[in-house]
N, C-alpha and C. Protein backbone atom coordinates (compact mmCIF):
# COMPACT_ATOMS: atom_id res chain seq x y z
N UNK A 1 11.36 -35.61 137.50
CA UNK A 1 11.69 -36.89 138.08
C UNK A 1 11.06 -36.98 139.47
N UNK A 2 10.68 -38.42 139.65
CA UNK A 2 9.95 -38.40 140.99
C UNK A 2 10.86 -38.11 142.35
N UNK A 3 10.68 -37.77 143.24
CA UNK A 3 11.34 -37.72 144.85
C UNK A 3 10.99 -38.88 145.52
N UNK A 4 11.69 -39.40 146.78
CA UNK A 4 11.31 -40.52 147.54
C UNK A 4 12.32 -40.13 148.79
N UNK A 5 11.75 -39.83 150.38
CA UNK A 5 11.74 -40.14 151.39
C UNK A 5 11.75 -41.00 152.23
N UNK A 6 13.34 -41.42 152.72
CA UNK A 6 13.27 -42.28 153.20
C UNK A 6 13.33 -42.04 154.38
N UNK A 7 12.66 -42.83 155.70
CA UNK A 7 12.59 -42.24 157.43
C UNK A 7 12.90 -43.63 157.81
N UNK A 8 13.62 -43.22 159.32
CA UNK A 8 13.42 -44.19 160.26
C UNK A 8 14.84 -45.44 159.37
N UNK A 9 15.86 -44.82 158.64
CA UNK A 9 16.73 -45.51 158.38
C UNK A 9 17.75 -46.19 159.53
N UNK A 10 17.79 -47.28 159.30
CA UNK A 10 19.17 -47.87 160.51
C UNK A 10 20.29 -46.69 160.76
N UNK A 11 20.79 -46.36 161.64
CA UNK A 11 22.05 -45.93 161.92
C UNK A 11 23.20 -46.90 161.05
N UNK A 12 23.06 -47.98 161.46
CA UNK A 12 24.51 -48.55 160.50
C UNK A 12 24.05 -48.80 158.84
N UNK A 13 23.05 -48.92 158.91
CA UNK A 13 22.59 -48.76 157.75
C UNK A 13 23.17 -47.42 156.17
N UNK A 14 22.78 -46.25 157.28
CA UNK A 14 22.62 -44.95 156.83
C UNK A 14 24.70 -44.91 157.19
N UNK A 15 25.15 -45.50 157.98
CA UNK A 15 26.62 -45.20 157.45
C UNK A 15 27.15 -46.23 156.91
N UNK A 16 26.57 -47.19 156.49
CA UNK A 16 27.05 -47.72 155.61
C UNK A 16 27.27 -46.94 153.85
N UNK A 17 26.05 -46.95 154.25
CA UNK A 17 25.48 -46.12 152.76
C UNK A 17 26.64 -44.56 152.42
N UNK A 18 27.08 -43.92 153.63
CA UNK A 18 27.34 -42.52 153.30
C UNK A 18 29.34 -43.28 153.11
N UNK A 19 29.99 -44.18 153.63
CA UNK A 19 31.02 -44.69 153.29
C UNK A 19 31.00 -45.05 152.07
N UNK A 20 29.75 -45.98 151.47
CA UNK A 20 30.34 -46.18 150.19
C UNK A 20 30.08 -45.21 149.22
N UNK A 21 29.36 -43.80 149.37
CA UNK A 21 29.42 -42.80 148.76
C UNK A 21 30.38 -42.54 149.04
N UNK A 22 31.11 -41.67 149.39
CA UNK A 22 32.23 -41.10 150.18
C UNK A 22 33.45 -42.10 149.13
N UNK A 23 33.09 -43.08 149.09
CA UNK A 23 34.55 -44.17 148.86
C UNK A 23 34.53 -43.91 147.34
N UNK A 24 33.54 -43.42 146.84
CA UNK A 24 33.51 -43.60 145.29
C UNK A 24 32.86 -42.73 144.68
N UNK A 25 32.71 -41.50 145.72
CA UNK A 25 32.85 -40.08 145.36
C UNK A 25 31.26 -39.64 144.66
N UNK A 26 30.54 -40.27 145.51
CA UNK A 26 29.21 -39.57 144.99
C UNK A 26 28.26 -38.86 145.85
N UNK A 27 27.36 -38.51 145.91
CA UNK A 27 26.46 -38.14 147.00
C UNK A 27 25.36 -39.39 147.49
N UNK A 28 25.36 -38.94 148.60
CA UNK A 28 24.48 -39.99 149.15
C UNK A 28 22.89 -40.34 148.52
N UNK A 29 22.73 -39.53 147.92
CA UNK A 29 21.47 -39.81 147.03
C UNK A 29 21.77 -40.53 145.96
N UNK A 30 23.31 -40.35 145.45
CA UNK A 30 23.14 -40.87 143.83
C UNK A 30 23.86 -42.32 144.40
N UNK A 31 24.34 -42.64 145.72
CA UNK A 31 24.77 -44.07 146.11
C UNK A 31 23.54 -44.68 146.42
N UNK A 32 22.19 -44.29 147.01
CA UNK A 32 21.39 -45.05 147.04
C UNK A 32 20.48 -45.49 146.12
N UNK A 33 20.25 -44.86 144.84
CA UNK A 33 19.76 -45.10 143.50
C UNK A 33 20.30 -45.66 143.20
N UNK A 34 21.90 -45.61 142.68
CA UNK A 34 22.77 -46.70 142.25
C UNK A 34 22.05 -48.36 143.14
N UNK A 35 22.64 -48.52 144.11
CA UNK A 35 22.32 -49.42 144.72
C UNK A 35 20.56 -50.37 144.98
N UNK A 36 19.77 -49.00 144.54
CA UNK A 36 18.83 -49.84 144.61
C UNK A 36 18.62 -50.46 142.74
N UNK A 37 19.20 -49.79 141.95
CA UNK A 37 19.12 -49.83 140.40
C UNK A 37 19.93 -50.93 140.59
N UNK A 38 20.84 -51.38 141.02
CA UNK A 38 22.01 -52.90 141.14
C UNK A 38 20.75 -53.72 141.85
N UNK A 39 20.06 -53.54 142.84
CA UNK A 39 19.14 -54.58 143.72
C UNK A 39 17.97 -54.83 142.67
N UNK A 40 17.33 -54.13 141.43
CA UNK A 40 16.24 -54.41 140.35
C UNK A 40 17.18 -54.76 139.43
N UNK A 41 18.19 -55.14 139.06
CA UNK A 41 18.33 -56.00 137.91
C UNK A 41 19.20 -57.56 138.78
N UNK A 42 18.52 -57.64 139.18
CA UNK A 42 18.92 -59.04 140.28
C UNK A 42 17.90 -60.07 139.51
N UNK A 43 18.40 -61.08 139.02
CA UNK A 43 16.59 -62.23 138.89
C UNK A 43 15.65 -62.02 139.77
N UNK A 44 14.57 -62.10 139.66
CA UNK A 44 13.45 -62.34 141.43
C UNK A 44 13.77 -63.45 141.92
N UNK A 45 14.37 -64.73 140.89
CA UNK A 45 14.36 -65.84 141.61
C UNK A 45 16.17 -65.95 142.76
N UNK A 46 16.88 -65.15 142.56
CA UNK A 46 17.68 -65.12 142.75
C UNK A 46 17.64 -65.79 144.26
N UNK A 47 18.93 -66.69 145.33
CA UNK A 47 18.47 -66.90 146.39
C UNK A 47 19.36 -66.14 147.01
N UNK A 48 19.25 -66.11 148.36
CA UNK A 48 19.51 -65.07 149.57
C UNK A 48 21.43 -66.06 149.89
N UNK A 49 21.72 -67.26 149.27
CA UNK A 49 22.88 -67.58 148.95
C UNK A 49 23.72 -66.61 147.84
N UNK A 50 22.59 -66.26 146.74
CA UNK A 50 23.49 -65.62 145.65
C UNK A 50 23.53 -64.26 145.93
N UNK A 51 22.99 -63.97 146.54
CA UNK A 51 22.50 -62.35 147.00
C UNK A 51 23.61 -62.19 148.17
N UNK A 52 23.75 -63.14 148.58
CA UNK A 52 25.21 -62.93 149.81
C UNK A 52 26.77 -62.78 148.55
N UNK A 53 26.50 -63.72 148.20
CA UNK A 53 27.60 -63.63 147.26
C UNK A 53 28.05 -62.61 146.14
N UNK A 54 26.55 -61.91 145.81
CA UNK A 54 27.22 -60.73 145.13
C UNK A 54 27.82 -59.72 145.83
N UNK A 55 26.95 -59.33 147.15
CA UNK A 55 27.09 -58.81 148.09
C UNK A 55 28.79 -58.81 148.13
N UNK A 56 29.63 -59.92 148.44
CA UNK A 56 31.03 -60.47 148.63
C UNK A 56 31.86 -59.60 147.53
N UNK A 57 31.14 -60.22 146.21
CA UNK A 57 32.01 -59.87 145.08
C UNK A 57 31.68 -57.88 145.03
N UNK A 58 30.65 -57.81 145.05
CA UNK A 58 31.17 -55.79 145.51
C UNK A 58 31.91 -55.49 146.28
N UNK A 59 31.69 -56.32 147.42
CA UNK A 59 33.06 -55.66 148.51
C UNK A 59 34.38 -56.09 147.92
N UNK A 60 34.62 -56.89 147.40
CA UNK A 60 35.94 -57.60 147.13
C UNK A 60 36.53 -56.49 145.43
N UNK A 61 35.23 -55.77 144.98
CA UNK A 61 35.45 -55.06 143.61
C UNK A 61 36.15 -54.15 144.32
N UNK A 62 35.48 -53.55 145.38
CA UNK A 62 35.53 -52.34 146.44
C UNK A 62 37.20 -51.87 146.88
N UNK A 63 36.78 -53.10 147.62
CA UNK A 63 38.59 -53.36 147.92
C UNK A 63 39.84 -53.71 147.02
N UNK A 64 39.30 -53.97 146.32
CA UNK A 64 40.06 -54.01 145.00
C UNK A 64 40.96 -52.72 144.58
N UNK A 65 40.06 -51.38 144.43
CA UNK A 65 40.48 -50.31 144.31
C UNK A 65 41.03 -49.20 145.18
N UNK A 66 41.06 -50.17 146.03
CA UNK A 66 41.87 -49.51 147.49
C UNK A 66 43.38 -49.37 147.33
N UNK A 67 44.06 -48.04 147.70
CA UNK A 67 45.50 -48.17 147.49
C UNK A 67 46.09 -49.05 148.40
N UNK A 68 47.09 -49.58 148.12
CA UNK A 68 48.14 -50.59 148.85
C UNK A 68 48.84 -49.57 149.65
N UNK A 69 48.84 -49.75 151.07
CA UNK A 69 49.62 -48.70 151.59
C UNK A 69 50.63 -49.99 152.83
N UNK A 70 50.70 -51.00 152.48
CA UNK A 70 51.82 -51.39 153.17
C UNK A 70 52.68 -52.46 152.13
N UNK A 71 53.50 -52.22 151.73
CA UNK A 71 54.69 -52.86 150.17
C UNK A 71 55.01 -53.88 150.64
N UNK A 72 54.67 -54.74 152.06
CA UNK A 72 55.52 -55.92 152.63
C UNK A 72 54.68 -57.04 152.41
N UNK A 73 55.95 -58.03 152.20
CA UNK A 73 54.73 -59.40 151.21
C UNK A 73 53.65 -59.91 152.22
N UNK A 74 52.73 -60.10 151.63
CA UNK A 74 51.75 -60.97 152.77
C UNK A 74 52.13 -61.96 154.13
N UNK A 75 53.39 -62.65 153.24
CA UNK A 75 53.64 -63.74 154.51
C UNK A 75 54.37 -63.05 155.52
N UNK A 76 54.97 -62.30 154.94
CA UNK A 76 55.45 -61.01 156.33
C UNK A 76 54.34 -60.12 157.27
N UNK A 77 53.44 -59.89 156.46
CA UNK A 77 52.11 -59.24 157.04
C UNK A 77 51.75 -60.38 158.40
N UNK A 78 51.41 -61.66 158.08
CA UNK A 78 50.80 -62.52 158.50
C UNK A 78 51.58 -63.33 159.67
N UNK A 79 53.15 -62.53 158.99
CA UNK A 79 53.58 -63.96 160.43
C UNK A 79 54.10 -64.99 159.92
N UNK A 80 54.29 -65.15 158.81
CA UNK A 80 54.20 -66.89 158.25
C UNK A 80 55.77 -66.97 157.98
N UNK A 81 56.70 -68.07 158.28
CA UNK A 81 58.05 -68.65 158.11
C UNK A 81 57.54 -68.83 156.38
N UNK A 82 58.99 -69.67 156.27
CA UNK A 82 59.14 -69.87 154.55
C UNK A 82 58.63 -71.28 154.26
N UNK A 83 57.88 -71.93 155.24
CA UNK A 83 57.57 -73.40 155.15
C UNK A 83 55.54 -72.85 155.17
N UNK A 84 55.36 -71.81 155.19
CA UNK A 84 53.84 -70.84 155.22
C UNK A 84 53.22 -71.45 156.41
N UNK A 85 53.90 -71.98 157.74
CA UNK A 85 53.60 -72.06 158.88
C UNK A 85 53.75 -70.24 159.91
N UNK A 86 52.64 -70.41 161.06
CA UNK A 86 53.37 -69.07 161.26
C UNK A 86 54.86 -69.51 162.27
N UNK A 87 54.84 -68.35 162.77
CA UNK A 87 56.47 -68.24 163.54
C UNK A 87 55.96 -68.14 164.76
């Protein structure tokens, strides 16, 4: 199989990349194949609107599988009376 070198990566870039390995338990090589294998089955025509938006819907898959670590209802989280104004 071929090799590929990548240099001169962003700093937030390059931790972006090692979080969402890390989050879903792979190595940082097999998160950036993944990710570029998700970026080639994209249409070409695709626009930089829908490309934000998938973008959204991964993070939102992402977070999805995040444990719940506070049991208190949202409107308690938020502040909000029983009329969903806050207080």
């Amino acid at each position: 199989m071929p090799n590929l070198t990548l240099r001169d990566v962003p700093a937030d870039l390059h931790l972006w990349l090692k979080q969402q390995a890390q989050a879903d338990r792979r190595s940082l090589n097999q998160e950036v194949i993944l990710q570029l294998d998700a970026l080639r089955s994209l249409p070409a025509s695709q626009s930089d609107a829908d490309l934000e938006l998938a973008r959204i819907r991964a993070i939102a898959a992402h977070a999805a599988r995040l444990p719940v670590l506070d049991e208190r209802p949202e409107a308690e989280i938020l502040g909000l009376g029983a009329d969903g104004l806050p207080r």
